[in-house]
Protein backbone atom coordinates (compact mmCIF):
# COMPACT_ATOMS: atom_id res chain seq x y z
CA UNK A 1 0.00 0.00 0.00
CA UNK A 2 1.52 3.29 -0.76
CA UNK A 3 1.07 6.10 1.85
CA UNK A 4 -0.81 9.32 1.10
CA UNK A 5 0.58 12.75 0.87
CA UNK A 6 -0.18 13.11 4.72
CA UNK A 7 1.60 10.31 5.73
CA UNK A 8 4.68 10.59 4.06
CA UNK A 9 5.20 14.66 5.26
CA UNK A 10 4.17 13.47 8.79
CA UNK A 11 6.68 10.63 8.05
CA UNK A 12 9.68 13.17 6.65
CA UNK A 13 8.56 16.52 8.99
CA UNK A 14 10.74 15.50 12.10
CA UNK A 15 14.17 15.18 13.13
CA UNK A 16 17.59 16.67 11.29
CA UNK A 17 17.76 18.00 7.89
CA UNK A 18 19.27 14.81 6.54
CA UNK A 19 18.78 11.20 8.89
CA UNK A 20 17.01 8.14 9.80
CA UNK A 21 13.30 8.30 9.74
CA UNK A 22 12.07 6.78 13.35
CA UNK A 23 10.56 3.95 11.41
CA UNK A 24 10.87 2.69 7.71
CA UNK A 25 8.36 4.12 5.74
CA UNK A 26 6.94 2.07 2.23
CA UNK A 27 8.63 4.44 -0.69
CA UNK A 28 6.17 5.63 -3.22
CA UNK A 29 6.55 3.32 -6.33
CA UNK A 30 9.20 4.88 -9.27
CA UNK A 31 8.48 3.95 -12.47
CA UNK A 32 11.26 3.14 -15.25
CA UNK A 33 12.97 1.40 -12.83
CA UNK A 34 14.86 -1.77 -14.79
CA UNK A 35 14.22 -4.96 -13.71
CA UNK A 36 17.97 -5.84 -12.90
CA UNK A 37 18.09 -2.84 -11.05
CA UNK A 38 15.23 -3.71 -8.20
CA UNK A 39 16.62 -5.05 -4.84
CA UNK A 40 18.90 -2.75 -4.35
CA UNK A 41 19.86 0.43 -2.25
CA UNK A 42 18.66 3.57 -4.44
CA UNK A 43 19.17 7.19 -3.85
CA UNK A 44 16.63 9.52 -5.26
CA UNK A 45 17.54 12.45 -6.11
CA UNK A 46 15.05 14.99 -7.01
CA UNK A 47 16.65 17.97 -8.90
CA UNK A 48 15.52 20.53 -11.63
CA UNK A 49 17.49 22.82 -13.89
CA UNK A 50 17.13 26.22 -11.93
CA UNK A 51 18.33 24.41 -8.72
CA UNK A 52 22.36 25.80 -8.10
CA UNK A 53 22.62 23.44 -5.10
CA UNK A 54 21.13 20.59 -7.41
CA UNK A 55 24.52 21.79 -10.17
CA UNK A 56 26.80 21.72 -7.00
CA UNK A 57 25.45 17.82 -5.65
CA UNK A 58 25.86 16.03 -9.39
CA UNK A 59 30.03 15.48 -9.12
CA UNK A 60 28.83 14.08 -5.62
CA UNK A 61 26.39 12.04 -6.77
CA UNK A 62 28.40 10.26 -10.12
CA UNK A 63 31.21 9.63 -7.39
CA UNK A 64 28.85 8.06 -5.06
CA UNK A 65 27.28 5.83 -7.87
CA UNK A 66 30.99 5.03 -9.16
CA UNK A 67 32.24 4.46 -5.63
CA UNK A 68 29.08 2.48 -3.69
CA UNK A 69 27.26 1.33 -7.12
CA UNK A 70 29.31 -2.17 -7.14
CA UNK A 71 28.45 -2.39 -3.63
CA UNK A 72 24.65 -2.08 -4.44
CA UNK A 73 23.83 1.31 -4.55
CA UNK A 74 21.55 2.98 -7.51
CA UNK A 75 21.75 6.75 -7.79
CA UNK A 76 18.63 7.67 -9.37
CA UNK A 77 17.87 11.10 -10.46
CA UNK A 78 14.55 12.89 -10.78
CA UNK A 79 14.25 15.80 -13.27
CA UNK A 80 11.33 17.93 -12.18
CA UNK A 81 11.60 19.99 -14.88
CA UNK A 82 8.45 20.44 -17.06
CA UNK A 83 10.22 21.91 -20.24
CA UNK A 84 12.60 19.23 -20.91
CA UNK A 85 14.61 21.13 -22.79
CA UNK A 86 15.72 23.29 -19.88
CA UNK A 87 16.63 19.46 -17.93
CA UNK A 88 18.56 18.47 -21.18
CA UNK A 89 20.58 21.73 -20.89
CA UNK A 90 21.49 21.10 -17.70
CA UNK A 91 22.39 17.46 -18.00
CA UNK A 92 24.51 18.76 -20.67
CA UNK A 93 26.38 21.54 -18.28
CA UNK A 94 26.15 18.61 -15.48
CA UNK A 95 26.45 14.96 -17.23
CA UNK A 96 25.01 12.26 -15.25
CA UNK A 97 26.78 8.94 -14.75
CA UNK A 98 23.60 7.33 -13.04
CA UNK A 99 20.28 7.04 -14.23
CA UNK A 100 17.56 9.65 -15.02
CA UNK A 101 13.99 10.18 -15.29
CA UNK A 102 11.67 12.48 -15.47
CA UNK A 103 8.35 13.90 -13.47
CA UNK A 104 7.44 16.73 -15.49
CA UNK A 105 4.10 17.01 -13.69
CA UNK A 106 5.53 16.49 -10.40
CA UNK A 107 3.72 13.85 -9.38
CA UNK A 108 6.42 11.38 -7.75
CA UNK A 109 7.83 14.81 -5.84
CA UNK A 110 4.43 15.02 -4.40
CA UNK A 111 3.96 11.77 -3.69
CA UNK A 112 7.59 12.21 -1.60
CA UNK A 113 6.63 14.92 -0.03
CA UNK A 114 9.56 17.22 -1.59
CA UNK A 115 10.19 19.91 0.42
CA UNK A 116 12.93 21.94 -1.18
CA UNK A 117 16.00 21.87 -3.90
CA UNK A 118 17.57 18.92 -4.07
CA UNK A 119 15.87 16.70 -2.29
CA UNK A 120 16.99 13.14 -1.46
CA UNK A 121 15.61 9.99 -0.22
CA UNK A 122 17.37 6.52 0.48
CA UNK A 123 15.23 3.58 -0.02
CA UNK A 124 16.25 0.02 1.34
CA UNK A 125 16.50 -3.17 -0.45
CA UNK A 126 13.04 -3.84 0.77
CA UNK A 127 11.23 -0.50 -0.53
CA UNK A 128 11.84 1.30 2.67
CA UNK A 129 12.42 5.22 3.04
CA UNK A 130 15.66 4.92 5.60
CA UNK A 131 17.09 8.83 5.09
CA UNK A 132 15.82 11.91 3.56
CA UNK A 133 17.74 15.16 2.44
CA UNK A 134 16.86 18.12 1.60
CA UNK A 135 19.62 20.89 -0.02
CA UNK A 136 22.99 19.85 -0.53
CA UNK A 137 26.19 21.56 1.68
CA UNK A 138 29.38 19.98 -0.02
CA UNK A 139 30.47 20.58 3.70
CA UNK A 140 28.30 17.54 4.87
CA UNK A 141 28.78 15.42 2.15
CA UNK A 142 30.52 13.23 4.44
CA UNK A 143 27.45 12.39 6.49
CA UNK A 144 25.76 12.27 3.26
CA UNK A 145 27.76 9.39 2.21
CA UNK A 146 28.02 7.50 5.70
CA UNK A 147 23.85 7.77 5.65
CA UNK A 148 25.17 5.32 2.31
CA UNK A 149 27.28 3.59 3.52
CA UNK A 150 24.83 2.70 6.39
CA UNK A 151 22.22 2.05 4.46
CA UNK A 152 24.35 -0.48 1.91
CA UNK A 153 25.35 -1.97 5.62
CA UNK A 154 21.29 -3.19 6.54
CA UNK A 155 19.63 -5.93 5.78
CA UNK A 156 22.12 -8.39 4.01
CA UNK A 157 24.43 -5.29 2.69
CA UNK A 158 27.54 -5.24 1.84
């Protein structure tokens, strides 16, 4: 059963900016997911063009998919923006080396409750939210990661 709206902001609204939830929460379902991808620890990151934070987190985010992804971990990015050609500029300025989709209409953002720009989420092996994120400081990217690393640790990680 996916959670509504309601539950997943009352789910996200506590504790720091970026940490554990106080219990795993069922993650929304992403679509255009591949099939040999499923199982495993994903990051979603929700980013749009505008977004100077989202610029400064995509180095970040190819080294953590080029670092943890043999480990487990699937960097997934979200592209909110609803002229594509505005995303495609900026995946051009910022190239991706993890997957991308899009949610042009928003819908999967409010489904996660996004809050502000970037916003992350770590999802379990088993479909549960662990960590959330919103912004990006490169000066906590180090508890950014170790949220990762914990996360590729659970449940029969690495």
């Amino acid at each position: 059963m996916t959670p509504t709206r309601r539950q997943l902001l009352a789910l996200l609204a506590g504790g720091a900016v970026f940490g554990p939830l106080a219990a795993a929460a069922p993650a929304p379902a992403v679509t255009g997911i591949p099939a040999d991808q499923l199982g495993r620890i994903t990051y979603l990151d929700f980013w749009a063009s505008w977004c100077t934070p989202c610029a400064a987190a995509f180095p970040w985010l190819n080294q953590m998919q080029d670092a943890h992804g043999p480990r487990g971990l699937r960097v997934l990015g979200i592209g909110l923006d609803a002229q594509t050609d505005r995303g495609d500029r900026f995946l051009q300025q910022h190239p991706a080396r993890f997957s991308i989709l899009r949610d042009p209409e928003g819908r999967l953002a409010e489904h996660y409750g996004v809050e502000g720009m970037p916003y992350a989420v770590i999802i379990d092996r088993q479909g549960q939210i662990l960590h959330r994120h919103t912004g990006f400081r490169p000066a906590d990217r180090a508890s950014y990661e170790q949220a990762i690393i914990a996360a590729l640790a659970e449940r029969g990680g690495a």
